[in-house]
C-alpha atoms as a PDB file:
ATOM      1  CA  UNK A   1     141.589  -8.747  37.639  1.00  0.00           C
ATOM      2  CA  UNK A   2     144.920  -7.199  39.874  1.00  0.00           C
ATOM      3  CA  UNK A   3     146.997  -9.921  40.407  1.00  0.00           C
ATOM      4  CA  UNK A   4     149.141 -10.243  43.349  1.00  0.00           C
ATOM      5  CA  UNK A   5     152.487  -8.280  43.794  1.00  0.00           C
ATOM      6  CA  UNK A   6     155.541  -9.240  44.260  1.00  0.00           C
ATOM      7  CA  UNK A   7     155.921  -8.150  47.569  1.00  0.00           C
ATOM      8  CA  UNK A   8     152.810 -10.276  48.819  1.00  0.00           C
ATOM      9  CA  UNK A   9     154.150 -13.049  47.808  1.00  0.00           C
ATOM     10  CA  UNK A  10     157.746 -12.522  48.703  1.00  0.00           C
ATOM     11  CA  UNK A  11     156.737 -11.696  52.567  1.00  0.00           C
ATOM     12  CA  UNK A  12     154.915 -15.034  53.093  1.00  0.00           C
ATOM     13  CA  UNK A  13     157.980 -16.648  51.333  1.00  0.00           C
ATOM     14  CA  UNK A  14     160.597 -15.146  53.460  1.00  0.00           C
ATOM     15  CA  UNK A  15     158.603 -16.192  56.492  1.00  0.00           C
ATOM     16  CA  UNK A  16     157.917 -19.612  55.382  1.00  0.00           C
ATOM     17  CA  UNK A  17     162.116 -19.683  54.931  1.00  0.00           C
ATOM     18  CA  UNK A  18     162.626 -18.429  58.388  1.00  0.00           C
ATOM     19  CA  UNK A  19     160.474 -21.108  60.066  1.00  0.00           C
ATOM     20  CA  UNK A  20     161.711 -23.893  58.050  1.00  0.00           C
ATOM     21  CA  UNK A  21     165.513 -22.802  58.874  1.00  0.00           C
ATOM     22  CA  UNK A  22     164.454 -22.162  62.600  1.00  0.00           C
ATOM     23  CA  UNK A  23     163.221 -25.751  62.844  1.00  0.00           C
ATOM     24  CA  UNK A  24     165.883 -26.955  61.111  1.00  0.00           C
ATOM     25  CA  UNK A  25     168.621 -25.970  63.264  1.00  0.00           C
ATOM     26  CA  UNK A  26     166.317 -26.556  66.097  1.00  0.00           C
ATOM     27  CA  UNK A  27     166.467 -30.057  65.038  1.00  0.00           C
ATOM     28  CA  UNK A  28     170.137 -30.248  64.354  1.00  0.00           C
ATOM     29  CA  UNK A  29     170.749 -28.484  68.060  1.00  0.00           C
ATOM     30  CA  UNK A  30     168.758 -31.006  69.427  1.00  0.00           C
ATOM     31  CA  UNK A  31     170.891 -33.906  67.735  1.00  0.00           C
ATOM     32  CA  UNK A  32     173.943 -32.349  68.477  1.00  0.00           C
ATOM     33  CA  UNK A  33     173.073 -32.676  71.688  1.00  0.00           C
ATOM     34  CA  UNK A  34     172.497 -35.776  72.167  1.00  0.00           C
ATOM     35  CA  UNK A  35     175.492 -37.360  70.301  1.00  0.00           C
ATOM     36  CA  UNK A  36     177.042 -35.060  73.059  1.00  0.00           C
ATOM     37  CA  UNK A  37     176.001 -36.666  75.144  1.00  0.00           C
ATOM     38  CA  UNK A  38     176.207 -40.523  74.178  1.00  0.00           C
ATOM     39  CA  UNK A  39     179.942 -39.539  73.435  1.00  0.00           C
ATOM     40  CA  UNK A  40     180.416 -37.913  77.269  1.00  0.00           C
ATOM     41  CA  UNK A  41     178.501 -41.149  78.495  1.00  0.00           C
ATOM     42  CA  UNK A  42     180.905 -43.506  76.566  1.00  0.00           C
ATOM     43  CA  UNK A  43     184.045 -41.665  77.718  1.00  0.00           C
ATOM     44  CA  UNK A  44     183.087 -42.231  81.596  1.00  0.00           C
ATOM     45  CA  UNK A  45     182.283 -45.810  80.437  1.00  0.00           C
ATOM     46  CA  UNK A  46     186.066 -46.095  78.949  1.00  0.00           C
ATOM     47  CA  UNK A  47     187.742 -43.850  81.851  1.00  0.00           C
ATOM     48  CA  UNK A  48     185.989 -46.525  84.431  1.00  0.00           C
ATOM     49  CA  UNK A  49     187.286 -49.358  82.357  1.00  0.00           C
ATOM     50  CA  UNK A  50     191.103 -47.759  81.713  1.00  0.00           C
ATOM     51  CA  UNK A  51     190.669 -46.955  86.053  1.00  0.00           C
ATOM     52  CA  UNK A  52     189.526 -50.479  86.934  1.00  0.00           C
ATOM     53  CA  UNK A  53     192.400 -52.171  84.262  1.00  0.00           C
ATOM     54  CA  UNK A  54     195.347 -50.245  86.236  1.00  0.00           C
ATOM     55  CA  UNK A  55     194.267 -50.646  89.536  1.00  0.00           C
ATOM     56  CA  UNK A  56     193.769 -54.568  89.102  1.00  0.00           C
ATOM     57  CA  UNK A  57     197.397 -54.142  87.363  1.00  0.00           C
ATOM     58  CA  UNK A  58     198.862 -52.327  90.215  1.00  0.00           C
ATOM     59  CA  UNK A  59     197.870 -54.895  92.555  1.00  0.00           C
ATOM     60  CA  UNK A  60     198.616 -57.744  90.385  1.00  0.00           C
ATOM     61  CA  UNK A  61     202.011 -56.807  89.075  1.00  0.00           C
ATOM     62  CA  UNK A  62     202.917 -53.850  90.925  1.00  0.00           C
ATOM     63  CA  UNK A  63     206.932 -53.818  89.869  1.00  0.00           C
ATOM     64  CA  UNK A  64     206.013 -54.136  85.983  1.00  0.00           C
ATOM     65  CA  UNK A  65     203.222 -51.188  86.411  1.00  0.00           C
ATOM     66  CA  UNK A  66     205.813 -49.108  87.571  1.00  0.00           C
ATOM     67  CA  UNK A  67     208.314 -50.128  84.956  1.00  0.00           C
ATOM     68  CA  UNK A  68     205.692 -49.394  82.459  1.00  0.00           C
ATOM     69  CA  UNK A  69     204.777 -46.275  83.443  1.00  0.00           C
ATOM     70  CA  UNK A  70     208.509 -45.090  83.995  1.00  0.00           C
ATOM     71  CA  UNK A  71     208.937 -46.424  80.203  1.00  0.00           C
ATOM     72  CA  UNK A  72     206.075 -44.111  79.230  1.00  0.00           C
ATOM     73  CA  UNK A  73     207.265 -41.328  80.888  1.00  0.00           C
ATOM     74  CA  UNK A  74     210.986 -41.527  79.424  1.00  0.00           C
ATOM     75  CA  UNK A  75     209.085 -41.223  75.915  1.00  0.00           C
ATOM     76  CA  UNK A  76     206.927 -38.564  76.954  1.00  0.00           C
ATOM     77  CA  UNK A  77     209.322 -36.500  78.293  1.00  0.00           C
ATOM     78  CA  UNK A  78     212.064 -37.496  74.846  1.00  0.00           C
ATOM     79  CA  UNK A  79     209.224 -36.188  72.861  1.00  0.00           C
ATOM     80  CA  UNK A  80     208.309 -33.145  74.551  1.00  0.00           C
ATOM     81  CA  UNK A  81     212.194 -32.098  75.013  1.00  0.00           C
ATOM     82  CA  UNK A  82     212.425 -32.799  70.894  1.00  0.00           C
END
């Protein structure tokens, strides 16, 4: 009775490997993915809400917008000369 050699059994082995790691990033690319793009979604979602929040600011209180964003850049520019 010849039983099988090592090589026979190795070759199915190292194929079986190579498909299950092939799917398995296949399946992490494809989640990656979409988290990518719920967080790109979300971001618009937040730029469109930071967008609308000034602009009704601007035209409600237009003098303490602009003090406000003269305050911001004072620190900006403090901590980038620092």
């Amino acid at each position: 009775m010849a039983s099988p050699s090592a090589s026979q059994y190795g070759s199915g082995t190292v194929e079986d490997l190579k498909s299950k790691a092939k799917q398995t990033y296949d399946e992490a690319s494809d989640r990656a993915q979409e988290i990518a793009g719920q967080a790109s979604r979300q971001a618009g979602e937040v730029a469109s809400t930071v967008k609308s929040a000034i602009d009704r600011s601007v035209k409600d209180q237009p003098v303490t917008t602009l003090l406000m964003a003269a305050a911001v850049g004072f620190v900006v520019g403090a901590l980038w000369k620092s």
